[in-house]
PDB file of N, CA and C in Angstrom:
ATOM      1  N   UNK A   1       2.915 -15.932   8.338  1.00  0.00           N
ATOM      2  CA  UNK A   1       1.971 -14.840   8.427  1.00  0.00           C
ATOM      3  C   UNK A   1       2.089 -13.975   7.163  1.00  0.00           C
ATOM      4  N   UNK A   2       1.296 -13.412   6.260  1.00  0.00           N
ATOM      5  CA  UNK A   2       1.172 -12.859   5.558  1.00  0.00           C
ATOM      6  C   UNK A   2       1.405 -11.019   5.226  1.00  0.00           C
ATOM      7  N   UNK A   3       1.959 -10.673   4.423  1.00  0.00           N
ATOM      8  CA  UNK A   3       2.661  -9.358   4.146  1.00  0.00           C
ATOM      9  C   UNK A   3       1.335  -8.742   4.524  1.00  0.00           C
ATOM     10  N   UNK A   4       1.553  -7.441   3.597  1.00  0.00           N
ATOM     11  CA  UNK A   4       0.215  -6.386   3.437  1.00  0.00           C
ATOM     12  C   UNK A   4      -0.977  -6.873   2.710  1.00  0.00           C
ATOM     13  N   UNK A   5      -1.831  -6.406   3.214  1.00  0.00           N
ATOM     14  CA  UNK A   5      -3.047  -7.238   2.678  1.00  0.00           C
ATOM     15  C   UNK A   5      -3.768  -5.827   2.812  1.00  0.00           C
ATOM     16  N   UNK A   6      -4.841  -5.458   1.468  1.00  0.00           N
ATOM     17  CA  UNK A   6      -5.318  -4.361   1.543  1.00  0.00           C
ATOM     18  C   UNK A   6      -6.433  -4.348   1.040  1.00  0.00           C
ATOM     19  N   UNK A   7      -7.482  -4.001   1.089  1.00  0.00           N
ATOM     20  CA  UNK A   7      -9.229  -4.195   0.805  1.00  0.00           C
ATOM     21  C   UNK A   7      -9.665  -2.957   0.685  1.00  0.00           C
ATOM     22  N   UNK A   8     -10.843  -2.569  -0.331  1.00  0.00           N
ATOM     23  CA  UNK A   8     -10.703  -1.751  -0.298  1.00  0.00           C
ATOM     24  C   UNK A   8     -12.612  -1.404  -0.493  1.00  0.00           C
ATOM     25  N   UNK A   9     -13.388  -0.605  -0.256  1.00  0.00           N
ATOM     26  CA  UNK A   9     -14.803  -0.365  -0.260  1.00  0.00           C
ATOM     27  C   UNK A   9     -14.997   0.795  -1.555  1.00  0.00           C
ATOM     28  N   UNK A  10     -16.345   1.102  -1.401  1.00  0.00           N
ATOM     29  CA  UNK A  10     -16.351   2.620  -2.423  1.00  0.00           C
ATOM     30  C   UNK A  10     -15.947   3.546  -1.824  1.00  0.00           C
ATOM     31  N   UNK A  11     -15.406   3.640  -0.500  1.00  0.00           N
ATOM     32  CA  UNK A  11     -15.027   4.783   0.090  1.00  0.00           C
ATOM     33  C   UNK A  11     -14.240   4.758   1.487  1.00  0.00           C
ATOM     34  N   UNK A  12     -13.583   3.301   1.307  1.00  0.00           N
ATOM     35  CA  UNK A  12     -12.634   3.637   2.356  1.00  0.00           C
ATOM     36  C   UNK A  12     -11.546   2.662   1.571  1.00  0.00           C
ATOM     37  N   UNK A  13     -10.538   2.212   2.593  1.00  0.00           N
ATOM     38  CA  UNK A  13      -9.471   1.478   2.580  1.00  0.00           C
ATOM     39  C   UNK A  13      -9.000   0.984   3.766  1.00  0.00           C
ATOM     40  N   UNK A  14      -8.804  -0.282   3.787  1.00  0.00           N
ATOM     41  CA  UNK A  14      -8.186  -0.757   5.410  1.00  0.00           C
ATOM     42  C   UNK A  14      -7.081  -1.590   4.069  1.00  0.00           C
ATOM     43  N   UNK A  15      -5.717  -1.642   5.769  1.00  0.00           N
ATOM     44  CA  UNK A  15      -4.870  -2.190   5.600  1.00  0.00           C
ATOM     45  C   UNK A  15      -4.433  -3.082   6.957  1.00  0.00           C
ATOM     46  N   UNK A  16      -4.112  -4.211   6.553  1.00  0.00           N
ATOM     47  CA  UNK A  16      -3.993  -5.066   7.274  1.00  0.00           C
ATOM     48  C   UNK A  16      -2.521  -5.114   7.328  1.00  0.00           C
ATOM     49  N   UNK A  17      -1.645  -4.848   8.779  1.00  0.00           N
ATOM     50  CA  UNK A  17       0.038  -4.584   8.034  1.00  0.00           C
ATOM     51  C   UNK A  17       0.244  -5.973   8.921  1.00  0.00           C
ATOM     52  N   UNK A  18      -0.379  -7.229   8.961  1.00  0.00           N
ATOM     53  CA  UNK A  18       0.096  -8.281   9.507  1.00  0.00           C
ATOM     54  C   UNK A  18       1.548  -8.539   9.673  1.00  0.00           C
ATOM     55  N   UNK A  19       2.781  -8.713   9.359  1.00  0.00           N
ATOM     56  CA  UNK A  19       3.738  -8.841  10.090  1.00  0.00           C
ATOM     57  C   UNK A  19       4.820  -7.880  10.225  1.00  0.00           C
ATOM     58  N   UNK A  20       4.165  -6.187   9.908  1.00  0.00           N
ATOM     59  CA  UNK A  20       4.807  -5.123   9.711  1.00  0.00           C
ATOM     60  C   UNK A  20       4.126  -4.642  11.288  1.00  0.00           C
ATOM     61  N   UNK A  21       2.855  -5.031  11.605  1.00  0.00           N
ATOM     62  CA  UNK A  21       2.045  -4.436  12.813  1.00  0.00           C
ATOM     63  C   UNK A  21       3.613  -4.145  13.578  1.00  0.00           C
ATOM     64  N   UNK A  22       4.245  -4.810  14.659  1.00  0.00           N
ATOM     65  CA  UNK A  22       5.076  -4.233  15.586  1.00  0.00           C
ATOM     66  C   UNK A  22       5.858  -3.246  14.759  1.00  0.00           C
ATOM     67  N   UNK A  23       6.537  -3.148  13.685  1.00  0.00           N
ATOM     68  CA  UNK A  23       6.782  -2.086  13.304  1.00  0.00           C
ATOM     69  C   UNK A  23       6.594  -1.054  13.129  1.00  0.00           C
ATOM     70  N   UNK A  24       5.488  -0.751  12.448  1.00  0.00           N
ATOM     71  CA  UNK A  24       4.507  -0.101  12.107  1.00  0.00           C
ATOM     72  C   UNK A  24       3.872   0.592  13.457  1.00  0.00           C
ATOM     73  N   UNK A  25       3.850  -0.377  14.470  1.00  0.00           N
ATOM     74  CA  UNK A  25       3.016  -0.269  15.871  1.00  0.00           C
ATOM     75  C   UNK A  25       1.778   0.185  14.964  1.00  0.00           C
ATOM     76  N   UNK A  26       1.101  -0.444  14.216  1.00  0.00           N
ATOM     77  CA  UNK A  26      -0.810  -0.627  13.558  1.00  0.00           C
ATOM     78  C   UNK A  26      -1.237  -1.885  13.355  1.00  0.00           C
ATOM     79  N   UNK A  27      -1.535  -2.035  14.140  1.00  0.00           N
ATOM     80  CA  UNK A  27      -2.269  -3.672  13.355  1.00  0.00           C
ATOM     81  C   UNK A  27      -3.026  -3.724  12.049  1.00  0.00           C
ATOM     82  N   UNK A  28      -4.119  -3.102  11.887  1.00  0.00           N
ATOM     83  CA  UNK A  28      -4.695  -2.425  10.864  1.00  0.00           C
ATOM     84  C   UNK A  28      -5.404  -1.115  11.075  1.00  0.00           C
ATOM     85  N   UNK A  29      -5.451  -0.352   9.818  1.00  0.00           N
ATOM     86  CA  UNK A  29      -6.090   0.868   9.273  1.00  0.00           C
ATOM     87  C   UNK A  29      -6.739   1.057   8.590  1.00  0.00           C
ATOM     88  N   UNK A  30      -7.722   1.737   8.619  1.00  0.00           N
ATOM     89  CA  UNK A  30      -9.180   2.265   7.771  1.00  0.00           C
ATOM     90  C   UNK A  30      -8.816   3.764   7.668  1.00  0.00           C
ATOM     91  N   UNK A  31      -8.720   3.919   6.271  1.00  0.00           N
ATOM     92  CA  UNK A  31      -8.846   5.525   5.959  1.00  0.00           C
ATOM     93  C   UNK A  31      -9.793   5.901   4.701  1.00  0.00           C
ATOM     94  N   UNK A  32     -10.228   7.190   4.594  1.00  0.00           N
ATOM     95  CA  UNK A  32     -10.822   6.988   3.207  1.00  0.00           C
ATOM     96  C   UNK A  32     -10.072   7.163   2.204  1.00  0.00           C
ATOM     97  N   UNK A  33     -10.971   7.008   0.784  1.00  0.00           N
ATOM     98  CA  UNK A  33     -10.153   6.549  -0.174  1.00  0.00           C
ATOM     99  C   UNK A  33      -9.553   7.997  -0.520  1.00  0.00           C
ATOM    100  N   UNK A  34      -9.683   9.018  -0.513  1.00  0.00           N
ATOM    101  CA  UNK A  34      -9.188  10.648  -0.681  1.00  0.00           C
ATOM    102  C   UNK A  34      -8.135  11.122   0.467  1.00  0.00           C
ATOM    103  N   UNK A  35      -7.963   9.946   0.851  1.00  0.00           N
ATOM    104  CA  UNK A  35      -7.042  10.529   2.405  1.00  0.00           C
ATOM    105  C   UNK A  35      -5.204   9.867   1.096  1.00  0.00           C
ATOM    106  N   UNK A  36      -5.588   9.586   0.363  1.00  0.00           N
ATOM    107  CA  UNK A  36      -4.201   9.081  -0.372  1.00  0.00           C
ATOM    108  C   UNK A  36      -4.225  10.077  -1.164  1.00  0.00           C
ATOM    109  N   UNK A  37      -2.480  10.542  -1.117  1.00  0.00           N
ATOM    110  CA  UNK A  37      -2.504  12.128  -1.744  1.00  0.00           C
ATOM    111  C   UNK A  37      -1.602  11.928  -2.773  1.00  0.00           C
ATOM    112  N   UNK A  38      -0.513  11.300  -2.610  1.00  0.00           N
ATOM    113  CA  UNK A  38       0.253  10.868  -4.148  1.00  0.00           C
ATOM    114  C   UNK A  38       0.527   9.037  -3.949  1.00  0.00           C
ATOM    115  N   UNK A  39       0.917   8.681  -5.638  1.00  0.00           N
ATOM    116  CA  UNK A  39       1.586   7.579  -5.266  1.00  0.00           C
ATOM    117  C   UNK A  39       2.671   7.560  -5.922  1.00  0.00           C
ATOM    118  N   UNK A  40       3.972   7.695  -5.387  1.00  0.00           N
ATOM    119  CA  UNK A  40       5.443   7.668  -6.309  1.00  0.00           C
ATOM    120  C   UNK A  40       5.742   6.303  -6.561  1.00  0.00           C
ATOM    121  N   UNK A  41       6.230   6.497  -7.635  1.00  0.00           N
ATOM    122  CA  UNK A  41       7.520   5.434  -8.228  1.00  0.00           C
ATOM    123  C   UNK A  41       8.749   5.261  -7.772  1.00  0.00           C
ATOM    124  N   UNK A  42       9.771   5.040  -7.240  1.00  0.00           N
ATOM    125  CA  UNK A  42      10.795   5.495  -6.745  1.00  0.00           C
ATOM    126  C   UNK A  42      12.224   4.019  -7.441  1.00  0.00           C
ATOM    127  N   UNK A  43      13.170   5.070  -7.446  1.00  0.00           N
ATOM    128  CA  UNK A  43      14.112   4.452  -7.509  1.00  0.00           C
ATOM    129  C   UNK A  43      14.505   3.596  -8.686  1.00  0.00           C
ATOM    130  N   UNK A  44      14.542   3.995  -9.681  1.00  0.00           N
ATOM    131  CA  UNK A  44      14.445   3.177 -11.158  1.00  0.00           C
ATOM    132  C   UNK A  44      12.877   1.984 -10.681  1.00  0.00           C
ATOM    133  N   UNK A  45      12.135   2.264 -10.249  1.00  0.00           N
ATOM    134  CA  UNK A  45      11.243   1.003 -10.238  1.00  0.00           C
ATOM    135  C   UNK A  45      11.119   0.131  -9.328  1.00  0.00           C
ATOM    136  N   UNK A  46      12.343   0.139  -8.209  1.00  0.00           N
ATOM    137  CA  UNK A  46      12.011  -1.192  -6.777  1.00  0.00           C
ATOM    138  C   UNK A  46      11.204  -0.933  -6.033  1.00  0.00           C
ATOM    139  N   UNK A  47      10.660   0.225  -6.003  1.00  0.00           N
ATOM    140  CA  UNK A  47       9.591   0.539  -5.085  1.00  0.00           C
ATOM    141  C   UNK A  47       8.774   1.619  -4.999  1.00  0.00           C
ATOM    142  N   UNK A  48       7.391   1.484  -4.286  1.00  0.00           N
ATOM    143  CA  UNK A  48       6.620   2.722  -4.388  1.00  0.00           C
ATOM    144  C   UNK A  48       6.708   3.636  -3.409  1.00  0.00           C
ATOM    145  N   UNK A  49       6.242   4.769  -3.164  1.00  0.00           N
ATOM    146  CA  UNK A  49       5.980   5.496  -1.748  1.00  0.00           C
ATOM    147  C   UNK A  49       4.559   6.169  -1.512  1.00  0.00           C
ATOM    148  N   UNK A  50       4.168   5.336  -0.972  1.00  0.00           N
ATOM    149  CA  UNK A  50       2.394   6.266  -0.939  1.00  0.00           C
ATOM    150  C   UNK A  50       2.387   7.416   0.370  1.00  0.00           C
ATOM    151  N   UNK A  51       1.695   8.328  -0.081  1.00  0.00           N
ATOM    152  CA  UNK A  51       1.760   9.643   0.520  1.00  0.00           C
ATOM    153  C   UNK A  51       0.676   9.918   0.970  1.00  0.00           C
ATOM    154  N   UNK A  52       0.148   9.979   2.220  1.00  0.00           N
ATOM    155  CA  UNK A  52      -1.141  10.439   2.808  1.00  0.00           C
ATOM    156  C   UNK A  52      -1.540  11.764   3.213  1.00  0.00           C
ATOM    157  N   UNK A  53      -3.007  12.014   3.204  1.00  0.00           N
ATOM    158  CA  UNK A  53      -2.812  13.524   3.111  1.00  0.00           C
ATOM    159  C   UNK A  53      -2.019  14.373   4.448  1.00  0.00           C
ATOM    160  N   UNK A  54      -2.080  13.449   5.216  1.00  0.00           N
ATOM    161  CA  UNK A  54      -1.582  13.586   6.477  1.00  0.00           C
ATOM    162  C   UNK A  54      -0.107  13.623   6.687  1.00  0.00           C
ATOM    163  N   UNK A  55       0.565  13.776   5.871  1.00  0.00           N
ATOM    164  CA  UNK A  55       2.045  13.670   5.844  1.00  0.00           C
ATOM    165  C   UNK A  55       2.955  12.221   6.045  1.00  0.00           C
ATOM    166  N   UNK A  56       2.188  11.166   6.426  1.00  0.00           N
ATOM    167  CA  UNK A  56       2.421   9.494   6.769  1.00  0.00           C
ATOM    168  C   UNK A  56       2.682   9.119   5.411  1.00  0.00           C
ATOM    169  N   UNK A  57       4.180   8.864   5.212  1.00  0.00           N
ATOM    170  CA  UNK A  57       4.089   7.669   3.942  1.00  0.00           C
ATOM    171  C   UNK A  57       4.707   6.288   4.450  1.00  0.00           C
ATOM    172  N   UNK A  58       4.447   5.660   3.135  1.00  0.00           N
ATOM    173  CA  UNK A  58       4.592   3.927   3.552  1.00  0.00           C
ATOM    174  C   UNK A  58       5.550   3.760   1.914  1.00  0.00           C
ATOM    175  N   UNK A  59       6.681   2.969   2.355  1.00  0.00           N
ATOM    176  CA  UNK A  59       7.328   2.702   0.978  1.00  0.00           C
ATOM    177  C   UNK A  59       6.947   0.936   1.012  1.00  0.00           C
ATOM    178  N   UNK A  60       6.361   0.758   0.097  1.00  0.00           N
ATOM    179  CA  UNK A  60       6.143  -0.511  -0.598  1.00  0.00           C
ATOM    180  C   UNK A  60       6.321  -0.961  -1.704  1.00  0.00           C
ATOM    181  N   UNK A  61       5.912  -2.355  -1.277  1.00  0.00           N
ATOM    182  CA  UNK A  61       6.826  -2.987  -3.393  1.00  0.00           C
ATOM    183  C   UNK A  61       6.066  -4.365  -3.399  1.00  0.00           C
ATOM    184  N   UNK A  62       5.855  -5.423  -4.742  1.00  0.00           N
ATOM    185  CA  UNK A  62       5.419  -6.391  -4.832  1.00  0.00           C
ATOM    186  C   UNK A  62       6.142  -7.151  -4.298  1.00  0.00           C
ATOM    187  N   UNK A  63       7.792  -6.920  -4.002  1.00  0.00           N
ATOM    188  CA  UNK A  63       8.662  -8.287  -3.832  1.00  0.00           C
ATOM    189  C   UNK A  63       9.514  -7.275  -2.579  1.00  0.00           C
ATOM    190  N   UNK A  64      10.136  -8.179  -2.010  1.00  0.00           N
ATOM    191  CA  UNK A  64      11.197  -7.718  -0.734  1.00  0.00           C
ATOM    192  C   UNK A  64      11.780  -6.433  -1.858  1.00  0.00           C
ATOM    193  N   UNK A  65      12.367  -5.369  -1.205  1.00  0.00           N
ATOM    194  CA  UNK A  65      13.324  -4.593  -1.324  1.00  0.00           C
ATOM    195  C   UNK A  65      13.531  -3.745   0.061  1.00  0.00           C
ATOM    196  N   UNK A  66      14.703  -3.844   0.379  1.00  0.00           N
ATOM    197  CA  UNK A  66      15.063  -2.991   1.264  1.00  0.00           C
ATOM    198  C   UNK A  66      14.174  -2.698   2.889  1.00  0.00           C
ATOM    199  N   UNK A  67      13.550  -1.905   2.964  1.00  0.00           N
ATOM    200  CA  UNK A  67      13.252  -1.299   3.931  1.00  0.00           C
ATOM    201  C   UNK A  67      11.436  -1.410   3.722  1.00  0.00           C
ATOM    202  N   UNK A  68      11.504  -1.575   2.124  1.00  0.00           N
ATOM    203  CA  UNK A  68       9.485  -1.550   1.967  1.00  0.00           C
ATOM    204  C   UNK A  68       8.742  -2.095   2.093  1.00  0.00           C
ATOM    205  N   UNK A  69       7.546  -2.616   2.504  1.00  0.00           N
ATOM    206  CA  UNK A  69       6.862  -3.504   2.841  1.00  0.00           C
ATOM    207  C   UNK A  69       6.023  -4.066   2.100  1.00  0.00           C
ATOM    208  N   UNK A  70       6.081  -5.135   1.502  1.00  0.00           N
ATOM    209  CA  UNK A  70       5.128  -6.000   0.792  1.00  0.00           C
ATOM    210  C   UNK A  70       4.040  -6.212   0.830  1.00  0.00           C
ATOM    211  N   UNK A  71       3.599  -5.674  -0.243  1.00  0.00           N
ATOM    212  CA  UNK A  71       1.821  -6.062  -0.611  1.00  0.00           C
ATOM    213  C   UNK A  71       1.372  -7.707  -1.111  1.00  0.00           C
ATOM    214  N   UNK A  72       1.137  -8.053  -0.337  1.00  0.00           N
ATOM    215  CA  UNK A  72       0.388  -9.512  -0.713  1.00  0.00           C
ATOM    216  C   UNK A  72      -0.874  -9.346  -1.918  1.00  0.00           C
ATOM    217  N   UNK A  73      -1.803  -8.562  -1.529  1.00  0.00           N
ATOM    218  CA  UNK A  73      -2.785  -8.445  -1.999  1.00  0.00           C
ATOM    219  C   UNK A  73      -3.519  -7.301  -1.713  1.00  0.00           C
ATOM    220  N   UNK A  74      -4.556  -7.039  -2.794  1.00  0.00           N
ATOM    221  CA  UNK A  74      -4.777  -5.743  -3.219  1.00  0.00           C
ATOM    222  C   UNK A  74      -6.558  -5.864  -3.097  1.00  0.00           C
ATOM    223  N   UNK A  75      -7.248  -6.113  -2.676  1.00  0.00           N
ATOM    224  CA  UNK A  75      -8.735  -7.097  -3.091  1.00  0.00           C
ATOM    225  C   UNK A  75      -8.936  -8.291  -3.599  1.00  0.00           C
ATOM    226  N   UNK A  76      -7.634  -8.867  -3.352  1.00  0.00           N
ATOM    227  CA  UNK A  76      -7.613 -10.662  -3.184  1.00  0.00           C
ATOM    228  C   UNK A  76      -6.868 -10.203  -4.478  1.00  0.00           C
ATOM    229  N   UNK A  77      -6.442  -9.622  -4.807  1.00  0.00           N
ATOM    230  CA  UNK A  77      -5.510  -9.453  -6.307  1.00  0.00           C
ATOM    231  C   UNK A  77      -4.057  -9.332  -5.706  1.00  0.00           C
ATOM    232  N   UNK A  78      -3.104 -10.316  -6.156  1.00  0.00           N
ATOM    233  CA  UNK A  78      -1.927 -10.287  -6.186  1.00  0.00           C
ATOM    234  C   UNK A  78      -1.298  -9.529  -7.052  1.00  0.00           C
ATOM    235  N   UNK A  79      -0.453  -8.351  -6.587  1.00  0.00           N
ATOM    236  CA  UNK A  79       0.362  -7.082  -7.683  1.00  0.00           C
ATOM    237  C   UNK A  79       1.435  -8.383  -8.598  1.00  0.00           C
ATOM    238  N   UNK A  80       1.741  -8.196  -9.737  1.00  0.00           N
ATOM    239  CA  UNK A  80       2.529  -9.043 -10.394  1.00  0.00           C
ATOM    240  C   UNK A  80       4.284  -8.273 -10.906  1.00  0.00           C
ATOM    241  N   UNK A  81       4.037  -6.657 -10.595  1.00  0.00           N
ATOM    242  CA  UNK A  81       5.046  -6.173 -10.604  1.00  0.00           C
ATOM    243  C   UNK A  81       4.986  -4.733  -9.847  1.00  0.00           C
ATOM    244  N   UNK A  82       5.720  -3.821  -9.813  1.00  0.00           N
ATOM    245  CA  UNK A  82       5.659  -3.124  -9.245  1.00  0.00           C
ATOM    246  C   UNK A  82       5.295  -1.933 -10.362  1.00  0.00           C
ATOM    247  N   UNK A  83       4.764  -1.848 -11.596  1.00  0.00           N
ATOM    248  CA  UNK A  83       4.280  -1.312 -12.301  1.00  0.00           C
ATOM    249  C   UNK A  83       2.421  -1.532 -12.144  1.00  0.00           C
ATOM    250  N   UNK A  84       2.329  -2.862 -11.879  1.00  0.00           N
ATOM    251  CA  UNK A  84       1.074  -3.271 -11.724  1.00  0.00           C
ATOM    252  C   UNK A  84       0.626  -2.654 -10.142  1.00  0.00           C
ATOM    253  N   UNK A  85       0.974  -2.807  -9.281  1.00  0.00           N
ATOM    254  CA  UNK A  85       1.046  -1.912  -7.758  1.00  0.00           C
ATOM    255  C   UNK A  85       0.996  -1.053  -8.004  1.00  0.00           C
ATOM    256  N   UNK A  86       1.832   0.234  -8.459  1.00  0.00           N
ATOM    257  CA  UNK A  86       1.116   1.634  -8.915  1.00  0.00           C
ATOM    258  C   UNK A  86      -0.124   1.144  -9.429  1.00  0.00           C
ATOM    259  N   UNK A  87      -0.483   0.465 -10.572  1.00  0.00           N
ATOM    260  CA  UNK A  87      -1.806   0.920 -11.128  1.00  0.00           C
ATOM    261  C   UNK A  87      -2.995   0.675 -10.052  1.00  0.00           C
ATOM    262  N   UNK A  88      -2.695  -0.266  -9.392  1.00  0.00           N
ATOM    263  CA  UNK A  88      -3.829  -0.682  -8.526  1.00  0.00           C
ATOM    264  C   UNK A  88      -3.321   0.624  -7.082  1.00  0.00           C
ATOM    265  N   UNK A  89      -2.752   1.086  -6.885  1.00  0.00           N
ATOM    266  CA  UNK A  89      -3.217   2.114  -5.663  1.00  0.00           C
ATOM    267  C   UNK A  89      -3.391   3.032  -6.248  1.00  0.00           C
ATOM    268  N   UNK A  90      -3.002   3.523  -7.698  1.00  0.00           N
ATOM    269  CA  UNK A  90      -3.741   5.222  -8.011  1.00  0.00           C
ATOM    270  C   UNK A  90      -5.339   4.610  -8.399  1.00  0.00           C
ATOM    271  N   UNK A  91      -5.296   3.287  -8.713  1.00  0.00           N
ATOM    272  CA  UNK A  91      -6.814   3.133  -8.798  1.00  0.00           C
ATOM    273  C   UNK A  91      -7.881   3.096  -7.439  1.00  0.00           C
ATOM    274  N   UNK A  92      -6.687   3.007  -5.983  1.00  0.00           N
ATOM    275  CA  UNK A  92      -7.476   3.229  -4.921  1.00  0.00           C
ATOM    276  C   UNK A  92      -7.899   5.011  -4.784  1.00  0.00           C
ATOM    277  N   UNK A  93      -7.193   5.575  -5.595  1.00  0.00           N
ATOM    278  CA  UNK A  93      -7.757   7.174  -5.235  1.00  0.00           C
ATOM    279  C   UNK A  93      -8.930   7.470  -5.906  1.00  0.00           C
ATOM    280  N   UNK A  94      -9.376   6.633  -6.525  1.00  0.00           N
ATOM    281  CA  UNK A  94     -10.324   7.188  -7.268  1.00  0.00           C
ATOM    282  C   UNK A  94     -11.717   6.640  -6.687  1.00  0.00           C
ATOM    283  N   UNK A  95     -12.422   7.880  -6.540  1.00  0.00           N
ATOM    284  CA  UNK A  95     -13.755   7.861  -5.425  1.00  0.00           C
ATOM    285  C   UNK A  95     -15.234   7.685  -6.707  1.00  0.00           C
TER     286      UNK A  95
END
């Protein structure tokens, strides 16, 4: 079954947390694209933390680390590092 999978419109975002769902308790989510309020870098670089305006963050990364959950894909775009993952979710804030 496949990590995070994330799609994205001119004005929303769903996330598909396929084998994070029982964790997570979400199967998937639709928010809009302004509902994402920061996106950190964390930790010399293993991982990100996205921040919703809602106080909900999610720590993620291109590859296993720790506790964060893996992005498969971004709009059928595979992140290639975790430098490339920042660029593609601060590019989801932009409306």
């Amino acid at each position: 079954m496949a990590n995070l999978v994330i799609t994205s419109t001119d004005y929303t975002v769903k996330v598909d947390f396929n084998i994070y769902s029982e964790d997570a308790n979400i199967k998937s989510e639709s928010f809009r694209r302004n509902e994402i309020s920061e996106v950190k870098e964390r930790f010399g670089g293993t991982h990100l933390t996205v921040v919703m305006l809602d106080g909900n963050d999610f720590d993620v990364s291109y590859n296993t680390y720790k506790h964060a959950m893996v992005v498969d894909t971004i709009d059928g775009v595979a992140p290639t590092s975790n430098d490339d993952l920042f660029n593609k979710l601060v590019a989801l804030q932009q409306v």
